[in-house]
PDB file of N, CA and C in Angstrom:
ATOM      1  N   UNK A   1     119.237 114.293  90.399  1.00  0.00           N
ATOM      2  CA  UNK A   1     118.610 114.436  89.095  1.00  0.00           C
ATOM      3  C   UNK A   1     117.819 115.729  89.058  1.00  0.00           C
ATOM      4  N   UNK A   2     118.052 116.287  87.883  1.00  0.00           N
ATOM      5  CA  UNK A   2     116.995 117.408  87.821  1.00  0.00           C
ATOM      6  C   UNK A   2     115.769 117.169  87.626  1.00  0.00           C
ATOM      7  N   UNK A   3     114.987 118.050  88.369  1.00  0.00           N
ATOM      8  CA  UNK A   3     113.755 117.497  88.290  1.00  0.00           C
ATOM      9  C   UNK A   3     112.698 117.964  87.035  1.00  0.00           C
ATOM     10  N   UNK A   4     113.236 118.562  86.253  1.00  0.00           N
ATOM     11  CA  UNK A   4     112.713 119.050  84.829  1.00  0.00           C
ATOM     12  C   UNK A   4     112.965 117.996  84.003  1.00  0.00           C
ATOM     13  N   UNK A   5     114.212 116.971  84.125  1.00  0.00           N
ATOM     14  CA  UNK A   5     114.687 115.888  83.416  1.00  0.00           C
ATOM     15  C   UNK A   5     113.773 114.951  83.301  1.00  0.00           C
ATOM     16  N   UNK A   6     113.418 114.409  81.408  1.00  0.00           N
ATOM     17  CA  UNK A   6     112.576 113.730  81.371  1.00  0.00           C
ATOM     18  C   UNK A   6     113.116 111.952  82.252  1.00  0.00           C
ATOM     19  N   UNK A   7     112.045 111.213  82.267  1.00  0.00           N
ATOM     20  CA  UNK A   7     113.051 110.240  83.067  1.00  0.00           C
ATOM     21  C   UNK A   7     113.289 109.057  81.517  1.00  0.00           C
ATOM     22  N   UNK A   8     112.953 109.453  80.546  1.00  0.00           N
ATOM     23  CA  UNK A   8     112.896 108.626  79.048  1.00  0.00           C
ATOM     24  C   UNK A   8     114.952 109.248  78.721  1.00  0.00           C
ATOM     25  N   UNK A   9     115.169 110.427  79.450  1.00  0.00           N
ATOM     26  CA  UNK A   9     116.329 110.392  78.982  1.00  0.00           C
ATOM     27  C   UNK A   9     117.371 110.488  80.101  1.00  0.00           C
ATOM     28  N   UNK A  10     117.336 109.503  80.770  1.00  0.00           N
ATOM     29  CA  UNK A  10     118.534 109.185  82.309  1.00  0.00           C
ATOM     30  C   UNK A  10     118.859 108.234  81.766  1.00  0.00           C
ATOM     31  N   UNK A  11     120.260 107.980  81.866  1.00  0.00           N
ATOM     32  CA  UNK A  11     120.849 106.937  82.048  1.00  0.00           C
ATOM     33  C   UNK A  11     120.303 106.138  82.625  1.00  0.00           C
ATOM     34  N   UNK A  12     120.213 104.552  81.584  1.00  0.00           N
ATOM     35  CA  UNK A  12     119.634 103.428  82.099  1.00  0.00           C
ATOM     36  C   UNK A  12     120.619 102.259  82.328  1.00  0.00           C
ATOM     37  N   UNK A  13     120.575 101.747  82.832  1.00  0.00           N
ATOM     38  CA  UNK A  13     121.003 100.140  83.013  1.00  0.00           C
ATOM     39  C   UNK A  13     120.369  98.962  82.867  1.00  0.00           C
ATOM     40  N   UNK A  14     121.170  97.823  82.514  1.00  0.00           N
ATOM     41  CA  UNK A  14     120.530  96.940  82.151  1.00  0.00           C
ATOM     42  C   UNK A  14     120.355  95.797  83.267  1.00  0.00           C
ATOM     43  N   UNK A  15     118.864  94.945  83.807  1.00  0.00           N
ATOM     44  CA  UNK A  15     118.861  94.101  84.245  1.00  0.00           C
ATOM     45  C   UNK A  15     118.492  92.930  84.099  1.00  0.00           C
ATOM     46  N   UNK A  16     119.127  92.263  84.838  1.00  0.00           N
ATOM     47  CA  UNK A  16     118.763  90.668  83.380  1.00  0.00           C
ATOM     48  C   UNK A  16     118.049  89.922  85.356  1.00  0.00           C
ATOM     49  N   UNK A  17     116.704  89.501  84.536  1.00  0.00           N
ATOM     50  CA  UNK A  17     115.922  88.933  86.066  1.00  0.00           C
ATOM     51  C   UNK A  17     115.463  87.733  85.827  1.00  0.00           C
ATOM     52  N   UNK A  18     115.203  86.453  86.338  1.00  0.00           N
ATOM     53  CA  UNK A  18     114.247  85.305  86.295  1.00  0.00           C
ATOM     54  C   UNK A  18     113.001  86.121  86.700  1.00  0.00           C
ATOM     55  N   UNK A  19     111.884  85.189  85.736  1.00  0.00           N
ATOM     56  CA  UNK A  19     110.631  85.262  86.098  1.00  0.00           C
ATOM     57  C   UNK A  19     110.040  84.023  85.484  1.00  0.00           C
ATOM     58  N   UNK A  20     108.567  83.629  86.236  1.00  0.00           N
ATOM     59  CA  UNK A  20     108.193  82.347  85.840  1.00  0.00           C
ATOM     60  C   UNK A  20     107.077  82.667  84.620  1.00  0.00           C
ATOM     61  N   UNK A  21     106.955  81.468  83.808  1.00  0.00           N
ATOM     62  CA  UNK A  21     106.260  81.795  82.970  1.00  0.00           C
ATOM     63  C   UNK A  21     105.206  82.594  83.269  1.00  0.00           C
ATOM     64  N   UNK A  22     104.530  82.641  84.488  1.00  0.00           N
ATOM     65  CA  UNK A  22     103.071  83.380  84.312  1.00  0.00           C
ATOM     66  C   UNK A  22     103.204  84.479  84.630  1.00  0.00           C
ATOM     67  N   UNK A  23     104.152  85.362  85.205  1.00  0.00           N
ATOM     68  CA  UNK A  23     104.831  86.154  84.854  1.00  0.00           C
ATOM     69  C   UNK A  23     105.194  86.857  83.239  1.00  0.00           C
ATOM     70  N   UNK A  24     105.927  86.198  83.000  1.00  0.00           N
ATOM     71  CA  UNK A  24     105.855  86.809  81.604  1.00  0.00           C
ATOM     72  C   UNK A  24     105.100  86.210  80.631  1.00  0.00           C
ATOM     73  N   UNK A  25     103.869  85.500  80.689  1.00  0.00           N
ATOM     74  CA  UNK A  25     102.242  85.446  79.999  1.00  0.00           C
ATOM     75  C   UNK A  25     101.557  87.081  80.538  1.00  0.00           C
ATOM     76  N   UNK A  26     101.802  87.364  81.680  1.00  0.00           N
ATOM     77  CA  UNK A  26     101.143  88.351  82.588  1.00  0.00           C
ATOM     78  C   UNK A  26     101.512  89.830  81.797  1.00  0.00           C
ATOM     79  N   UNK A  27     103.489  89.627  81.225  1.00  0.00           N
ATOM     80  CA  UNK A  27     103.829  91.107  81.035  1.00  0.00           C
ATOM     81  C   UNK A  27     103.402  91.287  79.437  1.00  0.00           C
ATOM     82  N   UNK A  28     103.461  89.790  78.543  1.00  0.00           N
ATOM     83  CA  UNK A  28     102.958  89.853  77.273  1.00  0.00           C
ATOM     84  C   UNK A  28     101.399  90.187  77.063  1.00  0.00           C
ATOM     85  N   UNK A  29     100.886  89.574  77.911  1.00  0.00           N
ATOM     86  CA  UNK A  29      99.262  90.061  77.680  1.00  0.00           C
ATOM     87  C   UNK A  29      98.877  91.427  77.677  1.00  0.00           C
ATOM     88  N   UNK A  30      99.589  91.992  79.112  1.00  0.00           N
ATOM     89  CA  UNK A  30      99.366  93.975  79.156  1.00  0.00           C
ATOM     90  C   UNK A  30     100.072  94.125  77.929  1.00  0.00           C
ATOM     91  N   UNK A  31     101.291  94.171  77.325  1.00  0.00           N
ATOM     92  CA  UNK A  31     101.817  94.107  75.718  1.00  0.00           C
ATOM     93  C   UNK A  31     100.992  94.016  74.593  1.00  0.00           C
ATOM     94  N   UNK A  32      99.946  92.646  74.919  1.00  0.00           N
ATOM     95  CA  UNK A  32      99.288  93.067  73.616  1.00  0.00           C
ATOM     96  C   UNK A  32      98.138  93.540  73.527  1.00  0.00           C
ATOM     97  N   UNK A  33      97.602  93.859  75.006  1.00  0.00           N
ATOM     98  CA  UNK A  33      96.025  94.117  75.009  1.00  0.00           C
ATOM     99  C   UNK A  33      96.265  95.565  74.526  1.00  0.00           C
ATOM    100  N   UNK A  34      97.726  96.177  75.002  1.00  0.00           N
ATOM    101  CA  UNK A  34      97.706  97.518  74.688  1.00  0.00           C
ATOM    102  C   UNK A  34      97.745  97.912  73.178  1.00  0.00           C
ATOM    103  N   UNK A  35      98.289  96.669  72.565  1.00  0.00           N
ATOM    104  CA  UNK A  35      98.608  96.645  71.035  1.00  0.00           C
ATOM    105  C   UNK A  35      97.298  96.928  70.673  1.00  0.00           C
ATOM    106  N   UNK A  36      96.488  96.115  70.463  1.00  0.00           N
ATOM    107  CA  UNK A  36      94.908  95.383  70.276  1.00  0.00           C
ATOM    108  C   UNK A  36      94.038  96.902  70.515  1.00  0.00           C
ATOM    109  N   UNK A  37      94.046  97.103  72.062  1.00  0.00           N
ATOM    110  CA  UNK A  37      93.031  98.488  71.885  1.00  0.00           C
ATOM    111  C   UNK A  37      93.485  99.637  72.079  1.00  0.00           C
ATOM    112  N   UNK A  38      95.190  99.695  72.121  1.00  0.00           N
ATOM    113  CA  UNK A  38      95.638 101.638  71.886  1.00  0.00           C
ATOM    114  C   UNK A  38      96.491 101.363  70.657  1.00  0.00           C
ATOM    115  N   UNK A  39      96.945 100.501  69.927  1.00  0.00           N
ATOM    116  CA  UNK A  39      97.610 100.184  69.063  1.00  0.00           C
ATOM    117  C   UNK A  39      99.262 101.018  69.437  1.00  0.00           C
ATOM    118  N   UNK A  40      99.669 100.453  70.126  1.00  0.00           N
ATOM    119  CA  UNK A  40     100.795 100.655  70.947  1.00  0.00           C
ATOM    120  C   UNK A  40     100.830  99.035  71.754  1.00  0.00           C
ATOM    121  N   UNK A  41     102.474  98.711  71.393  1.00  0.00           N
ATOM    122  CA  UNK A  41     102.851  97.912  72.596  1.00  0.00           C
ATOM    123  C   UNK A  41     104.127  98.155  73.288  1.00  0.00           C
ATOM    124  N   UNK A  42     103.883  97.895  74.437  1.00  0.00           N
ATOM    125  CA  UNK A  42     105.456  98.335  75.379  1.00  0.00           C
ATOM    126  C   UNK A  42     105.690  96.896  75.441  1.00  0.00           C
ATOM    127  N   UNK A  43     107.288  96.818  75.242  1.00  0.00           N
ATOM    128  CA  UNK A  43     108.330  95.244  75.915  1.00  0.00           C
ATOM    129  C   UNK A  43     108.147  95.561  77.416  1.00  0.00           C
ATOM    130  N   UNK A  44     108.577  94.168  77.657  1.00  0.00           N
ATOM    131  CA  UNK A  44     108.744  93.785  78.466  1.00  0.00           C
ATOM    132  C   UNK A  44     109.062  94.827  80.072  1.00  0.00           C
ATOM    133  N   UNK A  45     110.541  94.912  79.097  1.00  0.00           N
ATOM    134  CA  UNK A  45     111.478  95.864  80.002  1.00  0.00           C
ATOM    135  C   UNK A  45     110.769  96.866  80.259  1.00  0.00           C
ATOM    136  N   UNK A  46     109.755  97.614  79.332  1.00  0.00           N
ATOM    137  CA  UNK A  46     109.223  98.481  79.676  1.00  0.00           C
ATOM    138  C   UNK A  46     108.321  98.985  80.531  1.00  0.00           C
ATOM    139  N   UNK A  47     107.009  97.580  80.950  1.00  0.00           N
ATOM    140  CA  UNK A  47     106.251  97.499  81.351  1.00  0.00           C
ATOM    141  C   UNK A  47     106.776  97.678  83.204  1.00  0.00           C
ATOM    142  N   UNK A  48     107.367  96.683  83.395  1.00  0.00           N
ATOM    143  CA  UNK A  48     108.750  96.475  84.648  1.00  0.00           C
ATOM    144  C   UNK A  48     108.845  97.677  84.870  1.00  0.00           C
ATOM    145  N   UNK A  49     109.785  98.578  84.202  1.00  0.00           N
ATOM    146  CA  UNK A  49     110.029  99.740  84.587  1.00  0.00           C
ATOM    147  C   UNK A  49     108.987 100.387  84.445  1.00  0.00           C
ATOM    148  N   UNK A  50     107.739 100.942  84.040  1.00  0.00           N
ATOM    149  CA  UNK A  50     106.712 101.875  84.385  1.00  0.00           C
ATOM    150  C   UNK A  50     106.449 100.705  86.040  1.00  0.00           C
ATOM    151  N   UNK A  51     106.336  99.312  86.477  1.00  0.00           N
ATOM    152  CA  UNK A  51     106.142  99.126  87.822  1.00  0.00           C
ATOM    153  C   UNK A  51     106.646  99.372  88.901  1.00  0.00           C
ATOM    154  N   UNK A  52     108.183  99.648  88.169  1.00  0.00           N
ATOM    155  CA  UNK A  52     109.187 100.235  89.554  1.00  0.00           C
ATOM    156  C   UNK A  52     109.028 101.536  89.627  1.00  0.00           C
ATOM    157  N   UNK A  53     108.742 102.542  88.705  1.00  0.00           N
ATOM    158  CA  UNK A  53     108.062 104.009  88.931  1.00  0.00           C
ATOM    159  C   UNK A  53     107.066 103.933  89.631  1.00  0.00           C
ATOM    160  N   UNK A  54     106.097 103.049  89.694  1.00  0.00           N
ATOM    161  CA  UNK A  54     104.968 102.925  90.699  1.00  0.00           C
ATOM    162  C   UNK A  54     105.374 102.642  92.248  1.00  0.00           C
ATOM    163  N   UNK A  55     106.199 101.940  92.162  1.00  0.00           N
ATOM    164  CA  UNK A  55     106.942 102.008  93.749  1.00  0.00           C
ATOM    165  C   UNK A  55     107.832 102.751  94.011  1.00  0.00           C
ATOM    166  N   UNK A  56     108.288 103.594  93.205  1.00  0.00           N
ATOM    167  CA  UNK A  56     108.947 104.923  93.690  1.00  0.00           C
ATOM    168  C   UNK A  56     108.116 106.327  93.867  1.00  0.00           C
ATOM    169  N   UNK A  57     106.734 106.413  93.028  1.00  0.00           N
ATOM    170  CA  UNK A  57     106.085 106.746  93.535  1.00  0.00           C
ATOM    171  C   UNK A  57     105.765 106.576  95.166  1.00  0.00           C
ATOM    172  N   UNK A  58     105.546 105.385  95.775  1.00  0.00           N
ATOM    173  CA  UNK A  58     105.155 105.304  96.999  1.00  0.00           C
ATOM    174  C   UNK A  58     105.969 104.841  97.718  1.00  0.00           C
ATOM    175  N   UNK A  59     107.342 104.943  97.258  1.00  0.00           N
ATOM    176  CA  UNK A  59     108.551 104.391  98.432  1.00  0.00           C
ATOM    177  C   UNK A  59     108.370 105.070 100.054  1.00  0.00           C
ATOM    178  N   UNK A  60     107.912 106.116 100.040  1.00  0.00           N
ATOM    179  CA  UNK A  60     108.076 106.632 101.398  1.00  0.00           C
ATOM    180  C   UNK A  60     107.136 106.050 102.852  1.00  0.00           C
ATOM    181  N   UNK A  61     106.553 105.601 101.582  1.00  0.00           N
ATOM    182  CA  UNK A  61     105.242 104.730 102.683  1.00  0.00           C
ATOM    183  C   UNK A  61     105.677 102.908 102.622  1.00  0.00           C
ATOM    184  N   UNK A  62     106.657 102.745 102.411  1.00  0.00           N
ATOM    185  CA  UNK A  62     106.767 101.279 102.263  1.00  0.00           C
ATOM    186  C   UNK A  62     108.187 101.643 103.269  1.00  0.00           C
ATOM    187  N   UNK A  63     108.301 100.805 104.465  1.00  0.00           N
ATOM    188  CA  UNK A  63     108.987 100.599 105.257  1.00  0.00           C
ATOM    189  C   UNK A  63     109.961  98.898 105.112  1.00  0.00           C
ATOM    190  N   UNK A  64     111.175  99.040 104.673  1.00  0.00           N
ATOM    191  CA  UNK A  64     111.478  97.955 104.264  1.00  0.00           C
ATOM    192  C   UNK A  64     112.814  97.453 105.413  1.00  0.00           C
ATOM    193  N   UNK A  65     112.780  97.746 106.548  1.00  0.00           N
ATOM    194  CA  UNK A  65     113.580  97.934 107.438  1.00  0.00           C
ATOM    195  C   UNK A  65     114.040  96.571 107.676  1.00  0.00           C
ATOM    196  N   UNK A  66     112.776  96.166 108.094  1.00  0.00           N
ATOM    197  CA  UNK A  66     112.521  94.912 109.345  1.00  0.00           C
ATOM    198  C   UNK A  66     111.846  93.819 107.911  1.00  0.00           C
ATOM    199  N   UNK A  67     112.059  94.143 106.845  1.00  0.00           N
ATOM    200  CA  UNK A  67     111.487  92.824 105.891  1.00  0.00           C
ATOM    201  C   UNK A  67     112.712  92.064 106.275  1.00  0.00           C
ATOM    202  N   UNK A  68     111.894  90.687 106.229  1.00  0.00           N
ATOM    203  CA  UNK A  68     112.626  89.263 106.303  1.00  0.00           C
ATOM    204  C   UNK A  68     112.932  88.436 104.940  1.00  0.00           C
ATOM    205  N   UNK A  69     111.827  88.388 103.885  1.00  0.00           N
ATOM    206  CA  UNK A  69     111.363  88.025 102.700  1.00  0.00           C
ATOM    207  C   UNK A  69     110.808  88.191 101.598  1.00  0.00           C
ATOM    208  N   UNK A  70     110.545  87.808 100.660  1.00  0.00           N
ATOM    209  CA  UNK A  70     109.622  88.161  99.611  1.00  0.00           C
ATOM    210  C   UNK A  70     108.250  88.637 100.047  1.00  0.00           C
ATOM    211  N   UNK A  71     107.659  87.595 100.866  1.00  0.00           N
ATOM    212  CA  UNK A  71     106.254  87.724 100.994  1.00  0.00           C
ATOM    213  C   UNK A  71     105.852  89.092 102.032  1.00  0.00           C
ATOM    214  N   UNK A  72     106.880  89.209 102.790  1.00  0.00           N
ATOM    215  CA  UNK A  72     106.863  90.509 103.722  1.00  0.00           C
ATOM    216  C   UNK A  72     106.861  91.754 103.022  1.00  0.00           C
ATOM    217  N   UNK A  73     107.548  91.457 102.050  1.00  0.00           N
ATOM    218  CA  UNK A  73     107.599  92.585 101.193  1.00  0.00           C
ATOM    219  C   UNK A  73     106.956  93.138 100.004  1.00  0.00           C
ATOM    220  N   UNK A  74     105.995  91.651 100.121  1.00  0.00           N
ATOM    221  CA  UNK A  74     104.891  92.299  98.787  1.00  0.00           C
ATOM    222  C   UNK A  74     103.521  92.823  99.818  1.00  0.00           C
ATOM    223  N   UNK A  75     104.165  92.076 101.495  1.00  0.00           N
ATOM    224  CA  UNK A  75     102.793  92.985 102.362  1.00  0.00           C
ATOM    225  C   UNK A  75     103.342  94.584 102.164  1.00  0.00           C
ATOM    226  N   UNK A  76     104.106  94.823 102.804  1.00  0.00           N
ATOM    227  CA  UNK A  76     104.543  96.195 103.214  1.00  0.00           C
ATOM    228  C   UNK A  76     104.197  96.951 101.721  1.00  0.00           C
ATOM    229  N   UNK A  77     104.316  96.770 100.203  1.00  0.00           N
ATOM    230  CA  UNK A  77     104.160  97.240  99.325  1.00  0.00           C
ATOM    231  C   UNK A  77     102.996  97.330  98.826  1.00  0.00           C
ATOM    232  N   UNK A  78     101.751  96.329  98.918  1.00  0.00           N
ATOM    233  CA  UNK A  78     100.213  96.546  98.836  1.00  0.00           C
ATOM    234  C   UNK A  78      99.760  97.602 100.282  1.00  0.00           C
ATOM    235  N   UNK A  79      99.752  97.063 101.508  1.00  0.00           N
ATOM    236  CA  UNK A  79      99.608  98.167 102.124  1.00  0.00           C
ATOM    237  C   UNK A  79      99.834  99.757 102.125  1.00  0.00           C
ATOM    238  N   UNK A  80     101.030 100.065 101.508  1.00  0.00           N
ATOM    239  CA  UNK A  80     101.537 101.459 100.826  1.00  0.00           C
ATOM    240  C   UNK A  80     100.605 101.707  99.726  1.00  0.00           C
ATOM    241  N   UNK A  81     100.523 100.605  98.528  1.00  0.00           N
ATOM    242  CA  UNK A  81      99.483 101.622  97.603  1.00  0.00           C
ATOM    243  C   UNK A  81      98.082 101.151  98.206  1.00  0.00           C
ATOM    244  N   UNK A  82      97.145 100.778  98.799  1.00  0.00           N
ATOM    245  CA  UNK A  82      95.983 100.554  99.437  1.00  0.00           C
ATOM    246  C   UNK A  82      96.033 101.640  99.773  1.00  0.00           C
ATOM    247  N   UNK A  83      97.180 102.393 100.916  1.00  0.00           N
ATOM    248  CA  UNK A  83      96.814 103.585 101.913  1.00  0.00           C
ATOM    249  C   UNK A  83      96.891 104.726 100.817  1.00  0.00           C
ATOM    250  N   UNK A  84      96.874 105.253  99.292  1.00  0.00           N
ATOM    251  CA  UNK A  84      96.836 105.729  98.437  1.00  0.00           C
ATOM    252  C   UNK A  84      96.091 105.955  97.717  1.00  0.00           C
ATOM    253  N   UNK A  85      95.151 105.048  97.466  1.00  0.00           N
ATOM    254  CA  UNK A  85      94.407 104.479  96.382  1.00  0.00           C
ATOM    255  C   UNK A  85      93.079 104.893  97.114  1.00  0.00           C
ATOM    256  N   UNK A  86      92.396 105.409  96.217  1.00  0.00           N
ATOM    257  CA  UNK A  86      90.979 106.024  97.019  1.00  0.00           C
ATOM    258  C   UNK A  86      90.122 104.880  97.346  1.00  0.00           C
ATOM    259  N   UNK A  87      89.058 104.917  98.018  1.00  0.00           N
ATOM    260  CA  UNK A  87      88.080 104.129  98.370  1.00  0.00           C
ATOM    261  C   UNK A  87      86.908 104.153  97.450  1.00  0.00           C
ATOM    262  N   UNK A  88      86.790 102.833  96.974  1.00  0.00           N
ATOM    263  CA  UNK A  88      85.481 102.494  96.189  1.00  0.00           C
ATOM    264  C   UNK A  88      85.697 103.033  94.615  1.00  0.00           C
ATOM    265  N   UNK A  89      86.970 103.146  94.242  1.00  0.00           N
ATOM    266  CA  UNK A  89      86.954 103.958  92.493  1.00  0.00           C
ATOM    267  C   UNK A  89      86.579 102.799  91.599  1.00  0.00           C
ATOM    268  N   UNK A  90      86.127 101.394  91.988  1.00  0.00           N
ATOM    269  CA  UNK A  90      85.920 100.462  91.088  1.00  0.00           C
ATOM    270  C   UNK A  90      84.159 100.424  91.481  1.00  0.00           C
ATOM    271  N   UNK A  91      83.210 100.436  90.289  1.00  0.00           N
ATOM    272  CA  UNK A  91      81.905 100.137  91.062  1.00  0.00           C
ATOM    273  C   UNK A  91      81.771  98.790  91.557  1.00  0.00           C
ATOM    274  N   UNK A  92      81.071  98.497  92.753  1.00  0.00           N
ATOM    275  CA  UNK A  92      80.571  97.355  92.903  1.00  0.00           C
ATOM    276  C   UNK A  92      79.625  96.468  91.693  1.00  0.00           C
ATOM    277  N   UNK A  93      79.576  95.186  91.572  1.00  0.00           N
ATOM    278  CA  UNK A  93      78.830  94.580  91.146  1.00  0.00           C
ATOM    279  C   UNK A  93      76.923  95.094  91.145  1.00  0.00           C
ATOM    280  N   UNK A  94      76.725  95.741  92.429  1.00  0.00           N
ATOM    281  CA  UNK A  94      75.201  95.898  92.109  1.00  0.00           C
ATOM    282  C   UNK A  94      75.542  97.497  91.231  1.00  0.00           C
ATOM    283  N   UNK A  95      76.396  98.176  91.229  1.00  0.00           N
ATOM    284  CA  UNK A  95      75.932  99.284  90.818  1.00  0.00           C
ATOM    285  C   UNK A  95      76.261  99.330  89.276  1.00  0.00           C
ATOM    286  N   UNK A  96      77.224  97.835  88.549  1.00  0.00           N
ATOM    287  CA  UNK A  96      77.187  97.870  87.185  1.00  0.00           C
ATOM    288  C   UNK A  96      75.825  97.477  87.171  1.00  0.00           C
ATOM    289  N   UNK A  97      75.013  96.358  87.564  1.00  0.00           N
ATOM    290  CA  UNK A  97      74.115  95.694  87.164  1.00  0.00           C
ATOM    291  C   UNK A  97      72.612  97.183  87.348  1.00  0.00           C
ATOM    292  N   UNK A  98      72.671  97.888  88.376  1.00  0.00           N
ATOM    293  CA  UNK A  98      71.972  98.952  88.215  1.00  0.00           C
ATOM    294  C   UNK A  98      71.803  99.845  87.577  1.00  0.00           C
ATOM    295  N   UNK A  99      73.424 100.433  86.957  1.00  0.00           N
ATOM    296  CA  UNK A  99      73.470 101.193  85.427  1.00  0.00           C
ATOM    297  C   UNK A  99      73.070 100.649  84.548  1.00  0.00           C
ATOM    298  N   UNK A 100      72.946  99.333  84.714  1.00  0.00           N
ATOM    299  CA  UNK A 100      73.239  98.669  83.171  1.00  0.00           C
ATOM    300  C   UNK A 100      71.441  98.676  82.559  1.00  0.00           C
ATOM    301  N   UNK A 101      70.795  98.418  83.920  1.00  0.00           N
ATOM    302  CA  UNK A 101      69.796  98.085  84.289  1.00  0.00           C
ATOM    303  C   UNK A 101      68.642  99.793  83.658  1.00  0.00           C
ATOM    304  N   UNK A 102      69.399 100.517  84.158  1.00  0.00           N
ATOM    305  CA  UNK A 102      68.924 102.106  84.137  1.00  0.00           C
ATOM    306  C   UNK A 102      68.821 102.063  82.942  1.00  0.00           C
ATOM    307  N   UNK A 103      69.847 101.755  81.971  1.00  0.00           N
ATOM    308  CA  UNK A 103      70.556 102.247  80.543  1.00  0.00           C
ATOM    309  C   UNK A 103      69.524 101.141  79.407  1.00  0.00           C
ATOM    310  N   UNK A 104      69.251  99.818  79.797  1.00  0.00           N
ATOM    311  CA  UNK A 104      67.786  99.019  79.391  1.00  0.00           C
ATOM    312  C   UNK A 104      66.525  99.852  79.349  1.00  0.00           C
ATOM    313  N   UNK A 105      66.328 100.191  80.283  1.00  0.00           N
ATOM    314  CA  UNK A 105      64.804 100.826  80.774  1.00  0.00           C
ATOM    315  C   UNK A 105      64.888 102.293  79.416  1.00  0.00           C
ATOM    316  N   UNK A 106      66.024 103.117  79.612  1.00  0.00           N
ATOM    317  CA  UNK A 106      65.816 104.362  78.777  1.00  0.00           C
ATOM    318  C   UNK A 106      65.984 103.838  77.605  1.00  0.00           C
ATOM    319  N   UNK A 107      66.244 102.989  76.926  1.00  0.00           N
ATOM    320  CA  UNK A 107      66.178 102.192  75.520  1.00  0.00           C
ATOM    321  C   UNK A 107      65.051 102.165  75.371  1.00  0.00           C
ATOM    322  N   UNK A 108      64.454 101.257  76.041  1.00  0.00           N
ATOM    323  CA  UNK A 108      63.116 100.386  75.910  1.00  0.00           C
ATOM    324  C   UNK A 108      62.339 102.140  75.518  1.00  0.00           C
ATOM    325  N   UNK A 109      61.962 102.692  76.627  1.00  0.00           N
ATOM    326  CA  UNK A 109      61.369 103.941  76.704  1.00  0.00           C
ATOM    327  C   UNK A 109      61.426 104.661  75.130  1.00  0.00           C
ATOM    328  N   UNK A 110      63.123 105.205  74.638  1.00  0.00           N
ATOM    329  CA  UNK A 110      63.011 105.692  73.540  1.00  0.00           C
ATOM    330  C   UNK A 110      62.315 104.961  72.470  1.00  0.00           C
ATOM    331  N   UNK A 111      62.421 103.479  72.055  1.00  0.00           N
ATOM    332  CA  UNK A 111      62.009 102.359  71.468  1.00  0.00           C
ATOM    333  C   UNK A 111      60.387 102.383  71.093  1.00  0.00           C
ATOM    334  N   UNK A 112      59.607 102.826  72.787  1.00  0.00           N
ATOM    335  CA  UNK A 112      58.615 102.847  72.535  1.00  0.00           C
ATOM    336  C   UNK A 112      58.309 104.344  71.979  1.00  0.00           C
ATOM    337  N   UNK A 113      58.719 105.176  72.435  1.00  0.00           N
ATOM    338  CA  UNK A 113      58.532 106.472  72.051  1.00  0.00           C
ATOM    339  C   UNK A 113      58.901 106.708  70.393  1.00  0.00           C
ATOM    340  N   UNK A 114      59.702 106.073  69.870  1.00  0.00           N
ATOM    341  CA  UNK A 114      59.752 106.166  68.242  1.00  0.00           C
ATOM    342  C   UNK A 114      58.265 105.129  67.602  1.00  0.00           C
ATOM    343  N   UNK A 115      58.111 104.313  68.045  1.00  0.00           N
ATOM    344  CA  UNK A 115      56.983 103.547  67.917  1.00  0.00           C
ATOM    345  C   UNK A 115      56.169 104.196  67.319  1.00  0.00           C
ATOM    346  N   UNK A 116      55.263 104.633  68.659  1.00  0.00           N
ATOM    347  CA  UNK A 116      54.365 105.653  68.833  1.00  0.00           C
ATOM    348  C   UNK A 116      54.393 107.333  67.810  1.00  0.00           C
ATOM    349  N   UNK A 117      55.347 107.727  67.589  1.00  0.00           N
ATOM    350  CA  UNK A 117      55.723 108.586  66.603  1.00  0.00           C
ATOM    351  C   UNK A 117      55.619 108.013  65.129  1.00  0.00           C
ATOM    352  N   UNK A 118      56.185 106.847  65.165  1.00  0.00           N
ATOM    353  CA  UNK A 118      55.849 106.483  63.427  1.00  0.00           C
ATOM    354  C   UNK A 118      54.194 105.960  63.534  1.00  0.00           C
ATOM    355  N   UNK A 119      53.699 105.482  64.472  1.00  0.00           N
ATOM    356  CA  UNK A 119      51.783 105.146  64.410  1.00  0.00           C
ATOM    357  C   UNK A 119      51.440 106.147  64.394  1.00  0.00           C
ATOM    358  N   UNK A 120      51.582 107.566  64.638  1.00  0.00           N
ATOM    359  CA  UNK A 120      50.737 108.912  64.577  1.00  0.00           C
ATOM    360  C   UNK A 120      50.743 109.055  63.376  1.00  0.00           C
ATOM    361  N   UNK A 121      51.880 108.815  62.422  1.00  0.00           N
ATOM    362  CA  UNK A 121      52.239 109.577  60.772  1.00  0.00           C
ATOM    363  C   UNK A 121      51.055 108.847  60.186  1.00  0.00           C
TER     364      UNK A 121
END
């Protein structure tokens, strides 16, 4: 493939897969949350395929030699994006509750500071 080639225009194929309902509750929900707050929704098929771009992204680090099973193979595939994925890009719990905490205090502060500005007039 050329690598200038968008991948929206390669030849696609069609695959027809079982999945269990919570599964596809799982692919409709990303569907409509995207509807709801980008006003855009991707099907199904679509969602799937932006996930298999994510593992072709990191195929080189997923060793699928010696898999036996499913479950072997959803190890070998979290381990690949873990060893990718930076450390700590989600805040911990104390450090929402500390922003959140910060972002109270400078309220309160401005709050009082307009106060005090309309009692001088």
């Amino acid at each position: 493939m050329d690598k200038t080639q968008n991948r929206d225009t390669q030849l696609k194929q069609k695959v027809v897969t079982l999945l269990t309902r919570q599964q596809i509750d799982f692919l409709d929900k990303i569907g409509k949350d995207m509807l709801f707050f980008g006003g855009r929704k991707l099907s199904r098929g679509k969602i799937i395929s932006i996930l298999v771009d994510i593992l072709l992204e990191h195929k080189d680090g997923i060793d699928t030699k010696r898999v036996k099973n499913s479950m072997e193979l959803k190890e070998k595939v979290l381990q690949a994006i873990k060893k990718t994925q930076p450390r700590n890009e989600f805040p911990t719990p104390y450090e929402i509750f500390t922003v959140k905490e910060e972002h109270n205090k400078e309220e309160s502060s401005k709050s009082q500071l307009n106060k005090n500005q309309e009692a001088g007039r």
